[in-house]
N, C-alpha and C. Protein backbone atom coordinates (compact mmCIF):
# COMPACT_ATOMS: atom_id res chain seq x y z
N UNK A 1 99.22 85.41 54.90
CA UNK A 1 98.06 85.05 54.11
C UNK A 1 96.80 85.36 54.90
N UNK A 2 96.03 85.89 54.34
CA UNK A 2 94.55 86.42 55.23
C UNK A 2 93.62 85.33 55.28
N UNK A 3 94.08 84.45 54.12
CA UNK A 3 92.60 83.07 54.15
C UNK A 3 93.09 82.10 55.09
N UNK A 4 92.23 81.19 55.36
CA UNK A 4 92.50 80.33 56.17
C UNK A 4 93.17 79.40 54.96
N UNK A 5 94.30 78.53 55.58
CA UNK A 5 95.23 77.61 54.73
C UNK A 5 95.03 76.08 55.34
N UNK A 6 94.98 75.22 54.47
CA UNK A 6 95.23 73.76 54.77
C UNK A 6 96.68 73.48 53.60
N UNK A 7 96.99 72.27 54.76
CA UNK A 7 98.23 71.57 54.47
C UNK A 7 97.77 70.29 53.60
N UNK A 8 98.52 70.17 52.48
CA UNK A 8 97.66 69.36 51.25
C UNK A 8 99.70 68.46 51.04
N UNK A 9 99.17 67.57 50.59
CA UNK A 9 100.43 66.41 49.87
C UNK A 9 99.39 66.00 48.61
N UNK A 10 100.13 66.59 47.41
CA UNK A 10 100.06 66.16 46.02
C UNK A 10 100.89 65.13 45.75
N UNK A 11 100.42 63.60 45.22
CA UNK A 11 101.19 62.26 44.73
C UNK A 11 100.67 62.48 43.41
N UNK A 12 102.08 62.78 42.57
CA UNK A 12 101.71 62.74 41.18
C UNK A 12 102.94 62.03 40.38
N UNK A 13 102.23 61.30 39.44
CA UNK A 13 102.99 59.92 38.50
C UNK A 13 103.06 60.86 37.51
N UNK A 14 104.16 60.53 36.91
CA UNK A 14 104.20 61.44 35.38
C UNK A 14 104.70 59.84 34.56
N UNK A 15 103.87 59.70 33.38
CA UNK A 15 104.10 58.45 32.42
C UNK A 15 104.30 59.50 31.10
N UNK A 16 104.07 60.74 30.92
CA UNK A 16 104.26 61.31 29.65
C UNK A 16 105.80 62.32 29.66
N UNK A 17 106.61 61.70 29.42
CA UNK A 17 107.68 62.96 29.56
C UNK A 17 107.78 64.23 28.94
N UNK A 18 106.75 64.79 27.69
CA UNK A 18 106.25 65.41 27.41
C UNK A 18 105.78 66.47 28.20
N UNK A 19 105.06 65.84 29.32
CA UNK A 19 104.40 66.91 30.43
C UNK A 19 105.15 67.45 31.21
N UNK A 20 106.42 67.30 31.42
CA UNK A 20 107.20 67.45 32.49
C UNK A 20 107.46 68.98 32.46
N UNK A 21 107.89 69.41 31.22
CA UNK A 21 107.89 71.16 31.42
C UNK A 21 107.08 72.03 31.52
N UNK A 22 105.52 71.54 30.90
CA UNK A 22 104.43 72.24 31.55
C UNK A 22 104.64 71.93 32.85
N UNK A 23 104.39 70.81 33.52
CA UNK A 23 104.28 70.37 35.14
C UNK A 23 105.39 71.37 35.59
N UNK A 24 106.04 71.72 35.32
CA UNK A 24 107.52 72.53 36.09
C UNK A 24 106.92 73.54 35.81
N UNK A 25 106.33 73.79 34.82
CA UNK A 25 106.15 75.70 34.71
C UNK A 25 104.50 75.75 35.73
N UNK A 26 103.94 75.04 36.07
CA UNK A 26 102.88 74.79 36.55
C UNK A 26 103.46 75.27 38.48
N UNK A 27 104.37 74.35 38.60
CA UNK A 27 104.87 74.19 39.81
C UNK A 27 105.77 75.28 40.45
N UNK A 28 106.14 76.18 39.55
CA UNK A 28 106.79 77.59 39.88
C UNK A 28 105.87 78.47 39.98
N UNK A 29 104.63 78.04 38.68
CA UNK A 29 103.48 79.22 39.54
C UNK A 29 102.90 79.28 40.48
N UNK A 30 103.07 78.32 41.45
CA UNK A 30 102.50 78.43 42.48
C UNK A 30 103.72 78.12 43.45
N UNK A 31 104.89 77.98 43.30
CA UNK A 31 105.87 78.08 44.25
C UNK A 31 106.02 78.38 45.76
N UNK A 32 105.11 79.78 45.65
CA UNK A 32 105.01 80.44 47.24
C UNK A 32 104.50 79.50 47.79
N UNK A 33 103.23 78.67 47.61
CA UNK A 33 102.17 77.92 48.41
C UNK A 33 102.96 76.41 48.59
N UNK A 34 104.11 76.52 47.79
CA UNK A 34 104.89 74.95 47.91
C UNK A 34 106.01 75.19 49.33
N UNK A 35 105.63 73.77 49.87
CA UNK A 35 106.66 73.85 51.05
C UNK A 35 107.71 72.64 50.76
N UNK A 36 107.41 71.54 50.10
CA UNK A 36 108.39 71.14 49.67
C UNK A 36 108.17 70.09 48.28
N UNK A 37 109.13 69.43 48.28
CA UNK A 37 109.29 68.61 46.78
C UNK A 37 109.99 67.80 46.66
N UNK A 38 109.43 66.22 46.36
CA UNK A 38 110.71 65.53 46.47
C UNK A 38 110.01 64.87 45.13
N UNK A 39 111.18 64.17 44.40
CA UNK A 39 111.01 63.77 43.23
C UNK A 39 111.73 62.50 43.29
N UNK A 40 111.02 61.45 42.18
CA UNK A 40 111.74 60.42 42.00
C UNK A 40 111.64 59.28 40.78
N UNK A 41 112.58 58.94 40.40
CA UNK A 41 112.63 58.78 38.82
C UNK A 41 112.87 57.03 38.42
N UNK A 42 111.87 56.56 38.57
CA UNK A 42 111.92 54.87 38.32
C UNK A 42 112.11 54.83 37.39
N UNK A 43 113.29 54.57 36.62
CA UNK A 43 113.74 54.15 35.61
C UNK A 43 113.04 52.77 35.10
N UNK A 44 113.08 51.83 35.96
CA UNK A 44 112.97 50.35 35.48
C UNK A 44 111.01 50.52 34.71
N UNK A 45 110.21 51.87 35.44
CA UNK A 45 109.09 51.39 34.56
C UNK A 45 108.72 52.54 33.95
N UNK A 46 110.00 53.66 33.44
CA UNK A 46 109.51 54.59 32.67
C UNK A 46 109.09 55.43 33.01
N UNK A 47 109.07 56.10 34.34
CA UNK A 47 107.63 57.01 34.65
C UNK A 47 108.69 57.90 36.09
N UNK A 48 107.69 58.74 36.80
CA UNK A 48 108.49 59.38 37.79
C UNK A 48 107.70 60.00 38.57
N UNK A 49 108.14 59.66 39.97
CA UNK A 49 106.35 59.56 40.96
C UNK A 49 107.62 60.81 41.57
N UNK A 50 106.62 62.14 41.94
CA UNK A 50 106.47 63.18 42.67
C UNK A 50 105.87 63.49 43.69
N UNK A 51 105.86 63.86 44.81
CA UNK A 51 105.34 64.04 45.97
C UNK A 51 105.72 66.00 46.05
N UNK A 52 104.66 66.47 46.19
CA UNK A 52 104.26 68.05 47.01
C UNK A 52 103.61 68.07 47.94
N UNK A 53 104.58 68.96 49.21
CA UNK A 53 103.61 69.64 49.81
C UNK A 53 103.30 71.19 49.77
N UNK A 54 101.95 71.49 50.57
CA UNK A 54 101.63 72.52 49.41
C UNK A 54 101.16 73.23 51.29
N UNK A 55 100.82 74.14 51.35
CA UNK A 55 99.97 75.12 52.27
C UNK A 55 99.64 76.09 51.92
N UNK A 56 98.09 76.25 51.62
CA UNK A 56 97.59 77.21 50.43
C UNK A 56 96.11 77.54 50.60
N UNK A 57 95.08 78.20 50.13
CA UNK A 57 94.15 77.95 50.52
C UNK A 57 93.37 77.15 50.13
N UNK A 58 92.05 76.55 50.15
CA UNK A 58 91.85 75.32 49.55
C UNK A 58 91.34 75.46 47.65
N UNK A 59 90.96 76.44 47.71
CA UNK A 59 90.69 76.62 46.80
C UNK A 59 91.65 77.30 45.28
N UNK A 60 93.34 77.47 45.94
CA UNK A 60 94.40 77.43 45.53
C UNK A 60 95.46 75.89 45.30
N UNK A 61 94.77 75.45 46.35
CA UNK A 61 95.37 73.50 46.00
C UNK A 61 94.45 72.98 45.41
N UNK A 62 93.17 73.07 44.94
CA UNK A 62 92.02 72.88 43.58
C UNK A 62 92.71 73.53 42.41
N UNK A 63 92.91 74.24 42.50
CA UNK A 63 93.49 74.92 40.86
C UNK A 63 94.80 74.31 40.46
N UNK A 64 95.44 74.38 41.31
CA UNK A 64 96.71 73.47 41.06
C UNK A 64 96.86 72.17 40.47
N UNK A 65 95.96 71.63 41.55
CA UNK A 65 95.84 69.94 41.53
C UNK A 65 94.92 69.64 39.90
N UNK A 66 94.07 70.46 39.74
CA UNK A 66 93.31 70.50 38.38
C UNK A 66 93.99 70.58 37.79
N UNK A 67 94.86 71.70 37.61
CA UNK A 67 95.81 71.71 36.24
C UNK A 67 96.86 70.67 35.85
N UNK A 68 97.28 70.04 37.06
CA UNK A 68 97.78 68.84 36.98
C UNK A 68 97.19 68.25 36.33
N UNK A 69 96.30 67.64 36.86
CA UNK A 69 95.63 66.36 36.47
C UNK A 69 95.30 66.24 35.21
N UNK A 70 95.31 67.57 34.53
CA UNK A 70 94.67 67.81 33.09
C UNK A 70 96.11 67.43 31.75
N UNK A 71 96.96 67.66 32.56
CA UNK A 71 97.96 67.37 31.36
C UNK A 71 98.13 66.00 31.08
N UNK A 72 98.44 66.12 29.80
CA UNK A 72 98.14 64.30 29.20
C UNK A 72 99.60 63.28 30.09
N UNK A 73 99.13 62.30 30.42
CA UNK A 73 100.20 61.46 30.67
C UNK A 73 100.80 61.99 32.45
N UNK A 74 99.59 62.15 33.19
CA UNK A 74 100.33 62.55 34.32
C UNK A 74 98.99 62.27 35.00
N UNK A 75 99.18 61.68 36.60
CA UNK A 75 97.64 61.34 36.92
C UNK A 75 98.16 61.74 38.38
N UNK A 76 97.54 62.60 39.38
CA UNK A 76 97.27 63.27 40.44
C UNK A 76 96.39 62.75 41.69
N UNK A 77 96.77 62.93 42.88
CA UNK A 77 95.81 62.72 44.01
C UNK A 77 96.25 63.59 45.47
N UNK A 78 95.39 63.62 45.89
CA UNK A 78 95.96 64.32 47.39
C UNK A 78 95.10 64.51 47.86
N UNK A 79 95.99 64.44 49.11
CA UNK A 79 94.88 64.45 50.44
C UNK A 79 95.65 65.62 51.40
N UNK A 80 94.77 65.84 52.39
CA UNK A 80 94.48 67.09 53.05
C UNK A 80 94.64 66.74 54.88
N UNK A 81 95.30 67.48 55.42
CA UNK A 81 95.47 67.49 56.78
C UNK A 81 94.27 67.96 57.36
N UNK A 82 93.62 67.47 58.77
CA UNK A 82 92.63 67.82 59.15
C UNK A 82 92.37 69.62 59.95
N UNK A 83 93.65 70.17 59.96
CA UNK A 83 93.49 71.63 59.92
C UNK A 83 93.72 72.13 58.98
């Protein structure tokens, strides 16, 4: 990669199960910049909290994290390593 990259962790709740196959088709488009993925599925309150990490440039973990955040029933945050 020629840009400079930061290391980003996306915490994202999904309450709409609806969103889940956009969110997947979302998450393959940017695949390369994903380093990992762990998923997890609370049954007892309906919903299913996701964790990404991402190394990308910053302005490639903005587009991402936006498009997240935009689908109904799914709410996003992340924070950023200091390199």
């Amino acid at each position: 990669m020629s840009e400079d990259t930061r290391v980003a962790l996306a915490a994202i709740i999904v309450e709409n199960l609806d969103s889940v196959e956009p969110l997947n088709k979302l998450l393959h488009e940017y695949s390369p910049y994903i380093i990992g993925r762990m998923g997890i599925p609370y049954k007892e309150k309906g919903i299913s909290i996701i964790s990404i990490a991402i190394d990308a440039p910053q302005n490639i973990i903005s587009a991402l994290t936006g498009k997240i955040g935009r689908l109904p029933g799914i709410t996003t945050k992340t924070t950023y390593s200091n390199h």
